[in-house]
N, C-alpha and C. Protein backbone atom coordinates (compact mmCIF):
# COMPACT_ATOMS: atom_id res chain seq x y z
N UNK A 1 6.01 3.33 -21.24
CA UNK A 1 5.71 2.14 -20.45
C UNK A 1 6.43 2.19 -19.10
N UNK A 2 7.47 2.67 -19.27
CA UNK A 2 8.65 2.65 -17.97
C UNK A 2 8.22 3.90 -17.09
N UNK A 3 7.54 5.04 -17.56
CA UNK A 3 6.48 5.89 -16.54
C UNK A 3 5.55 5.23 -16.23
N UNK A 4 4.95 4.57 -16.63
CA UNK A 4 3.49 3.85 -15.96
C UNK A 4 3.73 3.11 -15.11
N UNK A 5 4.73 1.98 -14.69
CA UNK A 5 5.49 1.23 -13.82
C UNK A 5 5.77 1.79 -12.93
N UNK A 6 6.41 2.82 -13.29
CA UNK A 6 7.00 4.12 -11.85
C UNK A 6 6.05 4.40 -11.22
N UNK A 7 4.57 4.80 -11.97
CA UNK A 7 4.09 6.02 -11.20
C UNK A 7 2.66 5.03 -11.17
N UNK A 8 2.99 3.15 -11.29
CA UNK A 8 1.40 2.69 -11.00
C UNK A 8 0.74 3.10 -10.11
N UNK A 9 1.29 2.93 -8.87
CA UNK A 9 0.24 3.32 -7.51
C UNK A 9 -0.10 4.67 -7.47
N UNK A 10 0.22 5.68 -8.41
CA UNK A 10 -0.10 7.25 -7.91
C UNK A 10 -1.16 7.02 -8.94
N UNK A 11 -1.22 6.43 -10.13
CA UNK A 11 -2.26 6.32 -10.97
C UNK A 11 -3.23 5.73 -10.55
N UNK A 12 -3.21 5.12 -9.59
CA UNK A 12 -3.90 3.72 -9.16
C UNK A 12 -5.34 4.50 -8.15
N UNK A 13 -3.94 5.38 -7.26
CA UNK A 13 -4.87 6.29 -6.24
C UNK A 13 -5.84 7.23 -6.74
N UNK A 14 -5.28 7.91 -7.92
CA UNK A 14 -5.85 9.02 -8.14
C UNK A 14 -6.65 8.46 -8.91
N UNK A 15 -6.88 7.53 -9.59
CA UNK A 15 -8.35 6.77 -10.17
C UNK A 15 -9.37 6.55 -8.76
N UNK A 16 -8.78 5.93 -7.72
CA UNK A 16 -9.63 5.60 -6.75
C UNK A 16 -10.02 6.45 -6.25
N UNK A 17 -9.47 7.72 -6.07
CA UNK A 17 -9.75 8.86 -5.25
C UNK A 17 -10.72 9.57 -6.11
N UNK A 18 -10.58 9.28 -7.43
CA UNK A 18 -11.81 10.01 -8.21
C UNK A 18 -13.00 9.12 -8.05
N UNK A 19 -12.79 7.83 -8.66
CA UNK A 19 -14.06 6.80 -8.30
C UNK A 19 -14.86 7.10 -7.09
N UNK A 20 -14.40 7.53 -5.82
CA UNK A 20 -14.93 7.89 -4.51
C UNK A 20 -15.39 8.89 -4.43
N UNK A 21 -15.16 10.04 -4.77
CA UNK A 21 -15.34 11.39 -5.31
C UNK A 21 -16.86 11.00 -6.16
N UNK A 22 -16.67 10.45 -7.06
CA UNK A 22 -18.14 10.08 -8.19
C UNK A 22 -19.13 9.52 -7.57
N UNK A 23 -19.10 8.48 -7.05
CA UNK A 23 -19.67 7.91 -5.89
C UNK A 23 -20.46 8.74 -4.64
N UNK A 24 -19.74 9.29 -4.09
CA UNK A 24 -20.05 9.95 -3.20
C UNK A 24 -21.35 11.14 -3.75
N UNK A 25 -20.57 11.82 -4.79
CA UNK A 25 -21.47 13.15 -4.78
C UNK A 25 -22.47 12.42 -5.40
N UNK A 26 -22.51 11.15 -6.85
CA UNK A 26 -23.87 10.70 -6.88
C UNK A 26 -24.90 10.37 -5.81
N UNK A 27 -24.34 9.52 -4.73
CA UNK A 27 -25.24 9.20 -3.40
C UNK A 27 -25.89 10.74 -2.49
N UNK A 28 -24.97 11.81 -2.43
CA UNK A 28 -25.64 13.28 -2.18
C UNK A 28 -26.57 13.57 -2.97
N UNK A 29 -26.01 13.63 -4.43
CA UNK A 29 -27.11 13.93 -5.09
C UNK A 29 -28.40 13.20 -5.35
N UNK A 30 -28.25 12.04 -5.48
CA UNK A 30 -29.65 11.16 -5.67
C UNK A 30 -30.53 11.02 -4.70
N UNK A 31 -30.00 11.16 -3.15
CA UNK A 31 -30.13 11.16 -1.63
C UNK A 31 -31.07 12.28 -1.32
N UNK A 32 -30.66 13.70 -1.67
CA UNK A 32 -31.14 14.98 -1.10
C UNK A 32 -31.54 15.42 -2.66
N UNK A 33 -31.34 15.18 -3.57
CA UNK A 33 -32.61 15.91 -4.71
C UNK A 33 -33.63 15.02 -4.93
N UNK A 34 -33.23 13.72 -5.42
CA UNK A 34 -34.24 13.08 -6.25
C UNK A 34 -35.03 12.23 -4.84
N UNK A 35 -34.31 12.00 -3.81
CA UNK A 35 -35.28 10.87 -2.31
C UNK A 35 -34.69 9.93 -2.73
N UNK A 36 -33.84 9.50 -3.50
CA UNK A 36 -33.62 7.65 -3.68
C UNK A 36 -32.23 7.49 -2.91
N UNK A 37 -31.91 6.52 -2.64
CA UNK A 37 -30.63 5.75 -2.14
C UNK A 37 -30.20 4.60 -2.54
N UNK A 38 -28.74 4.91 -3.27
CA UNK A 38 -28.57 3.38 -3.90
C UNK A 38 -27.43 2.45 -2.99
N UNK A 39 -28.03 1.27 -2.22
CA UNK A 39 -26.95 1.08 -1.15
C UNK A 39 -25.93 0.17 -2.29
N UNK A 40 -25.36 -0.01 -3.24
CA UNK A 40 -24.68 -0.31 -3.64
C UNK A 40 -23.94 0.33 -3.82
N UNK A 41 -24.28 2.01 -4.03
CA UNK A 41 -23.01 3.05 -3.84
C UNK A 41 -22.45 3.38 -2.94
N UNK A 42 -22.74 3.01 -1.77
CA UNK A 42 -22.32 3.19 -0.53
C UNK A 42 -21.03 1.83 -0.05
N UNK A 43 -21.87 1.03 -0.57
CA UNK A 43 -20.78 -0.32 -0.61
C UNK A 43 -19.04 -0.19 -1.21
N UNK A 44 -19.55 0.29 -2.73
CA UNK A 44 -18.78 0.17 -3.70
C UNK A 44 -17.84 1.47 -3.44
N UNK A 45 -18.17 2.56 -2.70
CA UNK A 45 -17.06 3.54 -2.25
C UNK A 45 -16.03 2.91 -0.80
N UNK A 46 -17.18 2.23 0.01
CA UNK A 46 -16.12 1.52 0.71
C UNK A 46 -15.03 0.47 0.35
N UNK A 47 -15.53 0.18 -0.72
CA UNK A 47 -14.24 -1.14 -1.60
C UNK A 47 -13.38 -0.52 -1.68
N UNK A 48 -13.96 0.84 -2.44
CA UNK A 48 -12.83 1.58 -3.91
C UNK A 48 -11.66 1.74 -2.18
N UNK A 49 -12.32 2.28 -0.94
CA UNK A 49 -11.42 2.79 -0.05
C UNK A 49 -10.69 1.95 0.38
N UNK A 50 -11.11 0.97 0.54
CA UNK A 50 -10.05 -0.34 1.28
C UNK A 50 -8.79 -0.33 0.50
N UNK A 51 -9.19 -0.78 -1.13
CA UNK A 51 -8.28 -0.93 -2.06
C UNK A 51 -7.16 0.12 -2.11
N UNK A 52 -7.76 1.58 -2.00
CA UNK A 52 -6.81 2.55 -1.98
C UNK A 52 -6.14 2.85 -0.92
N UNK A 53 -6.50 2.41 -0.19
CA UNK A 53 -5.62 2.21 1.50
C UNK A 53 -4.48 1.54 1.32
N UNK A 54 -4.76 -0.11 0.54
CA UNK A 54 -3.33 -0.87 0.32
C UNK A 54 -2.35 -0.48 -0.62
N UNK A 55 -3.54 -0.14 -1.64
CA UNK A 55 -2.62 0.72 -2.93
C UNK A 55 -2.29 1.72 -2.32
N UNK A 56 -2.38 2.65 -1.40
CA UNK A 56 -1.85 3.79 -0.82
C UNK A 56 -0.38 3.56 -0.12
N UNK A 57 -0.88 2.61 0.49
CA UNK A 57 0.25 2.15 1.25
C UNK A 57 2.33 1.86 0.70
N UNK A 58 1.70 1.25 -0.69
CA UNK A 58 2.85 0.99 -1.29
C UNK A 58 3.34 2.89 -1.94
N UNK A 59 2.58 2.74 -2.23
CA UNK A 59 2.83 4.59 -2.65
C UNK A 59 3.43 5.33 -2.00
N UNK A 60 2.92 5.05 -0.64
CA UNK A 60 3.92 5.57 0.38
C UNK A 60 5.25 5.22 0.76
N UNK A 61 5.21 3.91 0.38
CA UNK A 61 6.74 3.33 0.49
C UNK A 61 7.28 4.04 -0.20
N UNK A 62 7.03 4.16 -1.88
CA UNK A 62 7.56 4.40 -2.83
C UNK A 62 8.11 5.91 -2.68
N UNK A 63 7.27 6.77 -1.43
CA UNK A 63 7.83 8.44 -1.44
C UNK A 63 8.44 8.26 -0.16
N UNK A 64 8.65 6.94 0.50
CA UNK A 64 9.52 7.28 1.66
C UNK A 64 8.71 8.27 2.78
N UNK A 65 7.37 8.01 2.76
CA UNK A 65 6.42 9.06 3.75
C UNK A 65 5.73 8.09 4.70
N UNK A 66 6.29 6.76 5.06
CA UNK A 66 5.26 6.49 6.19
C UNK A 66 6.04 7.08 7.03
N UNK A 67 5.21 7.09 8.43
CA UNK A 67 5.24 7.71 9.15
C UNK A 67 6.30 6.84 10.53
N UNK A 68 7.08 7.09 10.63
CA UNK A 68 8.50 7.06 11.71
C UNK A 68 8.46 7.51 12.64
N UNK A 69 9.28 7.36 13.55
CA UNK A 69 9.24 7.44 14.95
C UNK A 69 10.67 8.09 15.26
N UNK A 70 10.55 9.33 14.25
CA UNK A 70 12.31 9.91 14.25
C UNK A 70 13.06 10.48 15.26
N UNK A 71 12.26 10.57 16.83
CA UNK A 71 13.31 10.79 17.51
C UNK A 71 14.01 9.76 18.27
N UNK A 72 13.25 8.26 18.22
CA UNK A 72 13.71 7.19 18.72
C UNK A 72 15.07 6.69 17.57
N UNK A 73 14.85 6.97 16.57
CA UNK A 73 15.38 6.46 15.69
C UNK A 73 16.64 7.34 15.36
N UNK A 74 16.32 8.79 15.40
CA UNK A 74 17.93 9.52 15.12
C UNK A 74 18.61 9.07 16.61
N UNK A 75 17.95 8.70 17.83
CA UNK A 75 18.79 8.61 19.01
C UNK A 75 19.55 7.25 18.64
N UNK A 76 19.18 6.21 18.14
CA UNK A 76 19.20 5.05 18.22
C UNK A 76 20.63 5.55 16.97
N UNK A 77 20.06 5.83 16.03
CA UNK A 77 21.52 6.32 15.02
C UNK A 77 22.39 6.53 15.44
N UNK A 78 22.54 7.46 15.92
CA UNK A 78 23.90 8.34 16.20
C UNK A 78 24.33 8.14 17.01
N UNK A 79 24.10 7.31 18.08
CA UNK A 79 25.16 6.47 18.78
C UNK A 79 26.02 4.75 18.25
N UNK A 80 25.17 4.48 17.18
CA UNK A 80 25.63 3.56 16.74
C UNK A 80 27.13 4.13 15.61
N UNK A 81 27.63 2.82 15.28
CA UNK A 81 29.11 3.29 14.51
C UNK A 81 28.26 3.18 13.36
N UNK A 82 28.96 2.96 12.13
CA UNK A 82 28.24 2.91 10.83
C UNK A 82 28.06 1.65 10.29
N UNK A 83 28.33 0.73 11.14
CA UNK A 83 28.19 -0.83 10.52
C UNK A 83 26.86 -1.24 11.65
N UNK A 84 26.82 -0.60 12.76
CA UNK A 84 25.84 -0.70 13.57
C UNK A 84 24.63 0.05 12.93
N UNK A 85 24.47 1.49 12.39
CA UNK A 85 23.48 2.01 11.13
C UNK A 85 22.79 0.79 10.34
N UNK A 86 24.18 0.70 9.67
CA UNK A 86 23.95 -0.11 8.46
C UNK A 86 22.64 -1.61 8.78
N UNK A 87 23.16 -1.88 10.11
CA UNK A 87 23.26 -3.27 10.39
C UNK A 87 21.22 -3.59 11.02
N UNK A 88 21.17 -1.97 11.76
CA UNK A 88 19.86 -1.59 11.80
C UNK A 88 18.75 -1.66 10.76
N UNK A 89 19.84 -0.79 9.82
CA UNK A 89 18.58 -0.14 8.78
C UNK A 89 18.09 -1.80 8.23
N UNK A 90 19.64 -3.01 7.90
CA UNK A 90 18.77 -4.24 7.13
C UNK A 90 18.46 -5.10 7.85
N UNK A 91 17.99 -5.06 9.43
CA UNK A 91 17.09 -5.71 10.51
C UNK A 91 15.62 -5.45 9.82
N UNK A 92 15.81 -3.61 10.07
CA UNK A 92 14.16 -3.02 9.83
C UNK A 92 13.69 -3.52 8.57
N UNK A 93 14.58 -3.63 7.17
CA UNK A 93 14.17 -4.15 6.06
C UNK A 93 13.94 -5.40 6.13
N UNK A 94 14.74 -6.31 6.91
CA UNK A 94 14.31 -8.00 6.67
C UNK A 94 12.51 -8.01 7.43
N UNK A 95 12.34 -6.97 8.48
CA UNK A 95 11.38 -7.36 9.80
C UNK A 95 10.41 -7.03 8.52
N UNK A 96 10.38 -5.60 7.72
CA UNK A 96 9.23 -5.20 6.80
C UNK A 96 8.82 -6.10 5.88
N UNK A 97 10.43 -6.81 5.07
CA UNK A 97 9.91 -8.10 4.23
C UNK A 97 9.15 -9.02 4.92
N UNK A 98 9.28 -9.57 6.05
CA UNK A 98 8.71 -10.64 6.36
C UNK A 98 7.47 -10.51 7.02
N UNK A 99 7.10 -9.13 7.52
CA UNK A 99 5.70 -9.39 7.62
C UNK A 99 4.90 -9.02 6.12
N UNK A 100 5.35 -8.48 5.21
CA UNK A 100 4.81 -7.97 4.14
C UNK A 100 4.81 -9.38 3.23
N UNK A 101 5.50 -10.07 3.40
CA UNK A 101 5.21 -11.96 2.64
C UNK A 101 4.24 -12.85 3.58
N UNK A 102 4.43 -12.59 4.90
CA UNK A 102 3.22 -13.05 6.02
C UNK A 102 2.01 -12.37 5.42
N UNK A 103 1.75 -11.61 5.65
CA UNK A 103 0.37 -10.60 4.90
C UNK A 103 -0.06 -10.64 3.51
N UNK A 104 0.55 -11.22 2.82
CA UNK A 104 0.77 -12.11 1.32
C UNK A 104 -0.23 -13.29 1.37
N UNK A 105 0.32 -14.08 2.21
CA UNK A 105 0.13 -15.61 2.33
C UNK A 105 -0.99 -15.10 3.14
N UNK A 106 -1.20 -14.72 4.28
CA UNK A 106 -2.30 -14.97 5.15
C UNK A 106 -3.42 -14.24 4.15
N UNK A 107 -3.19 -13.01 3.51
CA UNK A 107 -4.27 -12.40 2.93
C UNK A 107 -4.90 -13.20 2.01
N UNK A 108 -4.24 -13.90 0.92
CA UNK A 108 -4.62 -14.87 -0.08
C UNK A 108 -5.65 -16.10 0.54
N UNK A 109 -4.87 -16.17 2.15
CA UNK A 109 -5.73 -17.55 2.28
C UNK A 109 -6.99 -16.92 2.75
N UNK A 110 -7.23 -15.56 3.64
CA UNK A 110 -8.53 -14.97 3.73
C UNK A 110 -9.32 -14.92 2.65
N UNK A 111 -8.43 -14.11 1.49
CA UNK A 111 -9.28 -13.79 0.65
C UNK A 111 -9.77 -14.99 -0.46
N UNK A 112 -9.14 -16.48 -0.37
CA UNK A 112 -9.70 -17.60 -1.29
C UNK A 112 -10.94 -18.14 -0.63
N UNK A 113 -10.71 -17.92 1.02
CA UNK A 113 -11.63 -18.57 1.43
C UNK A 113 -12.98 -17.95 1.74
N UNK A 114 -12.88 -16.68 1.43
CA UNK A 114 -14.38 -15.72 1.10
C UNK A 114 -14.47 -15.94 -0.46
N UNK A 115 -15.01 -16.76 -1.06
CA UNK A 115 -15.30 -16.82 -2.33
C UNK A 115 -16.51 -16.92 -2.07
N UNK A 116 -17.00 -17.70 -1.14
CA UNK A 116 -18.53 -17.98 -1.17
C UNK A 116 -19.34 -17.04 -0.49
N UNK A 117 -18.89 -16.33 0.49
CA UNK A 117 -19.72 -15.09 0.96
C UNK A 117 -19.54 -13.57 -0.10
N UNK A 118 -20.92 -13.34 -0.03
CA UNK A 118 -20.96 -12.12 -0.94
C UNK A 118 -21.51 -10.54 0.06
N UNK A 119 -20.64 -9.65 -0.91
CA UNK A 119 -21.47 -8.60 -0.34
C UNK A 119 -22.93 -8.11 -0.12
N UNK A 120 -23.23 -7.47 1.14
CA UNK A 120 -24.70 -6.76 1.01
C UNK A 120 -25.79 -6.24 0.28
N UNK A 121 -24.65 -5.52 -0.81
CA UNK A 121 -25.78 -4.46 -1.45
C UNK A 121 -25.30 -5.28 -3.22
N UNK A 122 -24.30 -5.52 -3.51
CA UNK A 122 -23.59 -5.89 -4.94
C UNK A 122 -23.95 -6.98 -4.88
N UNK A 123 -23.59 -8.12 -4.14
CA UNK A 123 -24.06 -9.41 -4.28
C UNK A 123 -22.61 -10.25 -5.47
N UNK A 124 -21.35 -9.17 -4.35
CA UNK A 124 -20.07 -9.84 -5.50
C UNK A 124 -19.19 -10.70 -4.40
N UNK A 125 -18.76 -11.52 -4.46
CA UNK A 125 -17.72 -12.30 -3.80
C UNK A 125 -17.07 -11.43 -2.63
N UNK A 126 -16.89 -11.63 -1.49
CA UNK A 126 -15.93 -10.81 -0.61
C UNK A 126 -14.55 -10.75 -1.24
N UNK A 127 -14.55 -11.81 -1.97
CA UNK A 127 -12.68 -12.37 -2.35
C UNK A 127 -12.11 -10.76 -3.11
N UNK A 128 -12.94 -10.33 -3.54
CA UNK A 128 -12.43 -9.00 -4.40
C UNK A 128 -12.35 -7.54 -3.36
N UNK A 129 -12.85 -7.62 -2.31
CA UNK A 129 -12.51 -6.86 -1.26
C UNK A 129 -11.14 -7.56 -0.37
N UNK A 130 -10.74 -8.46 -0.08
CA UNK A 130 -9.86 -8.87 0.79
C UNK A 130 -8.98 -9.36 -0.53
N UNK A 131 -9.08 -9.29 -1.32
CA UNK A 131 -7.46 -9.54 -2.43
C UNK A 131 -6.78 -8.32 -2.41
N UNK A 132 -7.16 -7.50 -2.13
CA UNK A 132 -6.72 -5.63 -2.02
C UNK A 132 -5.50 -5.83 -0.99
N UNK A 133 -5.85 -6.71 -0.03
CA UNK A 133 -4.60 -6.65 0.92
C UNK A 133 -3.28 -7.58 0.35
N UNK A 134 -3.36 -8.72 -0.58
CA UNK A 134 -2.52 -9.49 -1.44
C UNK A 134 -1.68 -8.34 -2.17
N UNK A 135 -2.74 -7.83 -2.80
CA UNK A 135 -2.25 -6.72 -4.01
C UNK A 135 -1.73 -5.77 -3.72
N UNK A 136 -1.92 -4.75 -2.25
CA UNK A 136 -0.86 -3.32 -1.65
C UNK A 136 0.00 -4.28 -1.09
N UNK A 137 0.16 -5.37 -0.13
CA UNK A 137 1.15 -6.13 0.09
C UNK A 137 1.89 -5.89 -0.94
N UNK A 138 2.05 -6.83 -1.99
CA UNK A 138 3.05 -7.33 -3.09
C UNK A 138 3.35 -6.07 -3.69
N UNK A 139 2.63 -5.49 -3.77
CA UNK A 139 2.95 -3.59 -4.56
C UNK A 139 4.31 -2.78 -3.46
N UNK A 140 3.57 -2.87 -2.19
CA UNK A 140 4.49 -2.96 -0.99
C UNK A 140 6.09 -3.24 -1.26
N UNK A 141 5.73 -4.71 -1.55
CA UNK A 141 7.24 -5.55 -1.03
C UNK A 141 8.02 -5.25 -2.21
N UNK A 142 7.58 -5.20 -3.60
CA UNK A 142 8.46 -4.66 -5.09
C UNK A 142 9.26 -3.07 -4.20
N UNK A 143 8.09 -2.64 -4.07
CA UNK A 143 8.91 -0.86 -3.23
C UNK A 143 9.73 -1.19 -2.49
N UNK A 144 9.53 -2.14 -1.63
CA UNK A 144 10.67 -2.16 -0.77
C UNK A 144 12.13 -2.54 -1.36
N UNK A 145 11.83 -3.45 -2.09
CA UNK A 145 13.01 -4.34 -2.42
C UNK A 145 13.87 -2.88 -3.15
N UNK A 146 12.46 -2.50 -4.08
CA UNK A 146 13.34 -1.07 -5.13
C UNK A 146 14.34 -0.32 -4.11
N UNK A 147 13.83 -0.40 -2.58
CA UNK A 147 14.51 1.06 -2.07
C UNK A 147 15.39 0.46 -1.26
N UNK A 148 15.40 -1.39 -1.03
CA UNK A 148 17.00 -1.65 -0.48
C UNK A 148 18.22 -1.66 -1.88
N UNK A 149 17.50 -1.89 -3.24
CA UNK A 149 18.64 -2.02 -4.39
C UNK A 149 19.01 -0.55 -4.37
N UNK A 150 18.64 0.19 -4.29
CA UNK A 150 18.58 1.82 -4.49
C UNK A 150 19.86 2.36 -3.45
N UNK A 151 19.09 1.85 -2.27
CA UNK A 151 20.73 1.70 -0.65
C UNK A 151 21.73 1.34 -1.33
N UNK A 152 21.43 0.00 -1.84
CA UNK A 152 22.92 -0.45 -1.76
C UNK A 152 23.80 0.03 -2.77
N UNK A 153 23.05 0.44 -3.93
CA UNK A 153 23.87 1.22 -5.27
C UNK A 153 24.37 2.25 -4.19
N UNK A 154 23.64 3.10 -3.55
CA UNK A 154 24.19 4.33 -3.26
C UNK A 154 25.13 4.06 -1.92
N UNK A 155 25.41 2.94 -1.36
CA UNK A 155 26.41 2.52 -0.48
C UNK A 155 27.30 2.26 -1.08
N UNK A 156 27.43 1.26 -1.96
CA UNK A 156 28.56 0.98 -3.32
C UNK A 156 29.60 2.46 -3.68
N UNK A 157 28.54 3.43 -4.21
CA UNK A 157 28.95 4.12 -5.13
C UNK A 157 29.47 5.43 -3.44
N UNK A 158 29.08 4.92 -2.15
CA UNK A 158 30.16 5.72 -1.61
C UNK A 158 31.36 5.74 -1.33
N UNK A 159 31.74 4.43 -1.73
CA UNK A 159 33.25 3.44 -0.87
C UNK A 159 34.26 4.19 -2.10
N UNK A 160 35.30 5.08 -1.56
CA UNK A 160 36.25 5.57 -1.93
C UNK A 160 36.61 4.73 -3.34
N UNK A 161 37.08 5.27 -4.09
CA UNK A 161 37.27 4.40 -5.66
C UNK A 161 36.74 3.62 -6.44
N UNK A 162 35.11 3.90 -5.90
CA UNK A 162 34.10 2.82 -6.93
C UNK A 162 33.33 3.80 -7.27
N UNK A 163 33.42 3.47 -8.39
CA UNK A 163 32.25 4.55 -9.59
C UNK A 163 30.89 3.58 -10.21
């Protein structure tokens, strides 16, 4: 159970990334052998993608791979002392929490208030396309929080005589 928790969003992706994969080559194949086109498969790979974009997103938190701006940032380091580091790194974490709880709230209220418009080809609620951004949000902000408790154990456990 405690692997599945760890590794939700890599499970999450690699379901979506297959779902898209299935999708896709059915629409090739039904497209260029048989002449038919099903625009609901075309729809329903763009969902699966949105979704895996937000779910991607936290995933990425979780490997520490978005993408940085490391020469602004080692300059910005290494002239600072280490309480000035420190003092940076939990600016950048409060600025990430708070737009990642903004994007929470605002997404929820997008996505309650598309209940009544439906998609093109499915004919399903928009609300299940725009809850994707609620859901990598909050997937998001758990990662984050994991990787400031994670700092601070490993700040703790540097201070001379604490084990």
């Amino acid at each position: 159970m405690k692997r599945l928790v760890n590794n939700f969003e890599e499970y999450v992706c690699v379901f979506f990334f297959l779902l898209i994969f299935i999708l896709m080559s059915m629409q090739v194949f039904t497209r260029y052998l048989l002449g038919i086109t099903f625009a609901w498969n075309e729809e329903m790979a763009r969902y699966v993608f949105v979704w895996l974009t937000f779910v991607g997103a936290a995933y990425a938190c979780k490997q520490d791979a978005h993408i940085k701006i490391e020469i602004g940032y080692e300059f910005i380091n290494r002239r600072l002392p280490r309480s000035g580091q420190i003092a940076l790194q939990i600016l950048k974490q409060l600025l990430t929490i708070g737009f990642l709880l903004q994007l929470i709230y605002f997404g929820y209220i997008l996505a309650d208030r598309s209940w009544r418009f439906r998609s093109q080809a499915m004919q399903i609620p928009q609300f299940y396309l725009y809850i994707s951004v609620v859901i990598g949000a909050a997937l998001f902000l758990v990662r984050e929080l994991q990787a400031i408790g994670r700092r601070i154990k490993t700040d703790i456990s540097a201070i001379p005589g604490k084990e």
